[in-house]
Protein backbone atom coordinates (compact mmCIF):
# COMPACT_ATOMS: atom_id res chain seq x y z
CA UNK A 1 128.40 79.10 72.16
CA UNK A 2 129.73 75.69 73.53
CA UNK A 3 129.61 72.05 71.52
CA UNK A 4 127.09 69.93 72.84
CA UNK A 5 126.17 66.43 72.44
CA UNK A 6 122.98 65.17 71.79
CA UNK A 7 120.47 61.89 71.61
CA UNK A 8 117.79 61.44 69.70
CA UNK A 9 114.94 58.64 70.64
CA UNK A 10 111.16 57.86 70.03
CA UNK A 11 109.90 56.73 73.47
CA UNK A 12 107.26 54.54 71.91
CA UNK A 13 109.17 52.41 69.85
CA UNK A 14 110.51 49.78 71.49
CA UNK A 15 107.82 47.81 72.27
CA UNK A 16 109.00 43.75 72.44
CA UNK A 17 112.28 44.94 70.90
CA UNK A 18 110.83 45.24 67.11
CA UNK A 19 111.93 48.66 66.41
CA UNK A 20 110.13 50.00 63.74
CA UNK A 21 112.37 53.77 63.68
CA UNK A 22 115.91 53.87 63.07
CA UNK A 23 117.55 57.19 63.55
CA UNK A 24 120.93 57.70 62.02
CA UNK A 25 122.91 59.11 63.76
CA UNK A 26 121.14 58.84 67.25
CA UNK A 27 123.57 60.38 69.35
CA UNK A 28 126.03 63.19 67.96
CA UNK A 29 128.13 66.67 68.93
CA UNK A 30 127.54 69.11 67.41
CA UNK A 31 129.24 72.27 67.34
CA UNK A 32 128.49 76.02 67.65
CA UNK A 33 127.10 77.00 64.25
CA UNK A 34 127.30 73.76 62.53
CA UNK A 35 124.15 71.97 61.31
CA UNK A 36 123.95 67.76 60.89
CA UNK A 37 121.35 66.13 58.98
CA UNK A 38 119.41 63.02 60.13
CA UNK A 39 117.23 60.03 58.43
CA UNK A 40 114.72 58.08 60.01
CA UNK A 41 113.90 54.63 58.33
CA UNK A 42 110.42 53.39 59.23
CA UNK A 43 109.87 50.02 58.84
CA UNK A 44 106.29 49.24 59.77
CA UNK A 45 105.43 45.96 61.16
CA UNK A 46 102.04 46.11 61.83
CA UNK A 47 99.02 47.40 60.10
CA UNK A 48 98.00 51.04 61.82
CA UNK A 49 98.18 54.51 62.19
CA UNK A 50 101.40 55.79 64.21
CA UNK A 51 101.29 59.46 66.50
CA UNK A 52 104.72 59.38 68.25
CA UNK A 53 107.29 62.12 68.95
CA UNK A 54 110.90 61.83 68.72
CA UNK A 55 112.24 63.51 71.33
CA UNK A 56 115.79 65.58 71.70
CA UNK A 57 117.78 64.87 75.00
CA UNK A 58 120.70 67.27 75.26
CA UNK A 59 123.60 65.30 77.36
CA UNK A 60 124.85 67.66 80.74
CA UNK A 61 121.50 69.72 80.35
CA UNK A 62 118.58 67.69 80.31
CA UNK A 63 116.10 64.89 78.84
CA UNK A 64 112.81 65.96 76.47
CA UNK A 65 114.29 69.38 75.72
CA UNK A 66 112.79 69.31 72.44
CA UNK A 67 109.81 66.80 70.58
CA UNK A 68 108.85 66.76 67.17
CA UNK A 69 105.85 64.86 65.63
CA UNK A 70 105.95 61.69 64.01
CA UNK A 71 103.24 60.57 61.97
CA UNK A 72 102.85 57.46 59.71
CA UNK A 73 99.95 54.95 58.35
CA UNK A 74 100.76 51.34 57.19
CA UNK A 75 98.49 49.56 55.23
CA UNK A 76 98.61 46.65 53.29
CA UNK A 77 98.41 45.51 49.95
CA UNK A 78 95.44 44.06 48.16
CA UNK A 79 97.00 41.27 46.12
CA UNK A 80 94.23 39.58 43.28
CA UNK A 81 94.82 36.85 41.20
CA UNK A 82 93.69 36.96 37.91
CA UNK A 83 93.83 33.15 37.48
CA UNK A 84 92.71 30.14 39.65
CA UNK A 85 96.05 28.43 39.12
CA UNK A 86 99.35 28.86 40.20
């Protein structure tokens, strides 16, 4: 077993540069038999359902070796007053 280095990206989200997935970290090496843990912070700015896939490129070997489902729903918030005035 050989270190490799890897990248981690979700195609879909990069639509007029508003990310709305931050992966931390994106890019890493890894080593044989170690294990790394990574976050994703989803900051939805727009009102939907999301299907995407984050998707593992392994650097030297190749892109899309590996995807794994992402699935979110933003809503938002019903906001009632309980007076007229503010």
């Amino acid at each position: 077993m050989v270190p490799f280095k890897f990248h981690l990206r979700i195609p879909l989200d990069s639509k007029n540069n508003e990310k709305e997935f931050e992966i931390k970290p994106e890019s890493y090496e890894i080593g044989p038999g170690d294990t790394k843990e990574i976050s994703i912070k989803f900051t939805p700015r727009h009102k939907k359902e999301y299907f995407m896939v984050m998707v593992l490129d392994i650097e030297g070997v190749g892109k899309d070796m590996k995807s794994i489902p992402l699935i979110a729903k933003s809503d938002v918030p019903v906001v009632k007053l309980s007076t007229r005035e503010i």
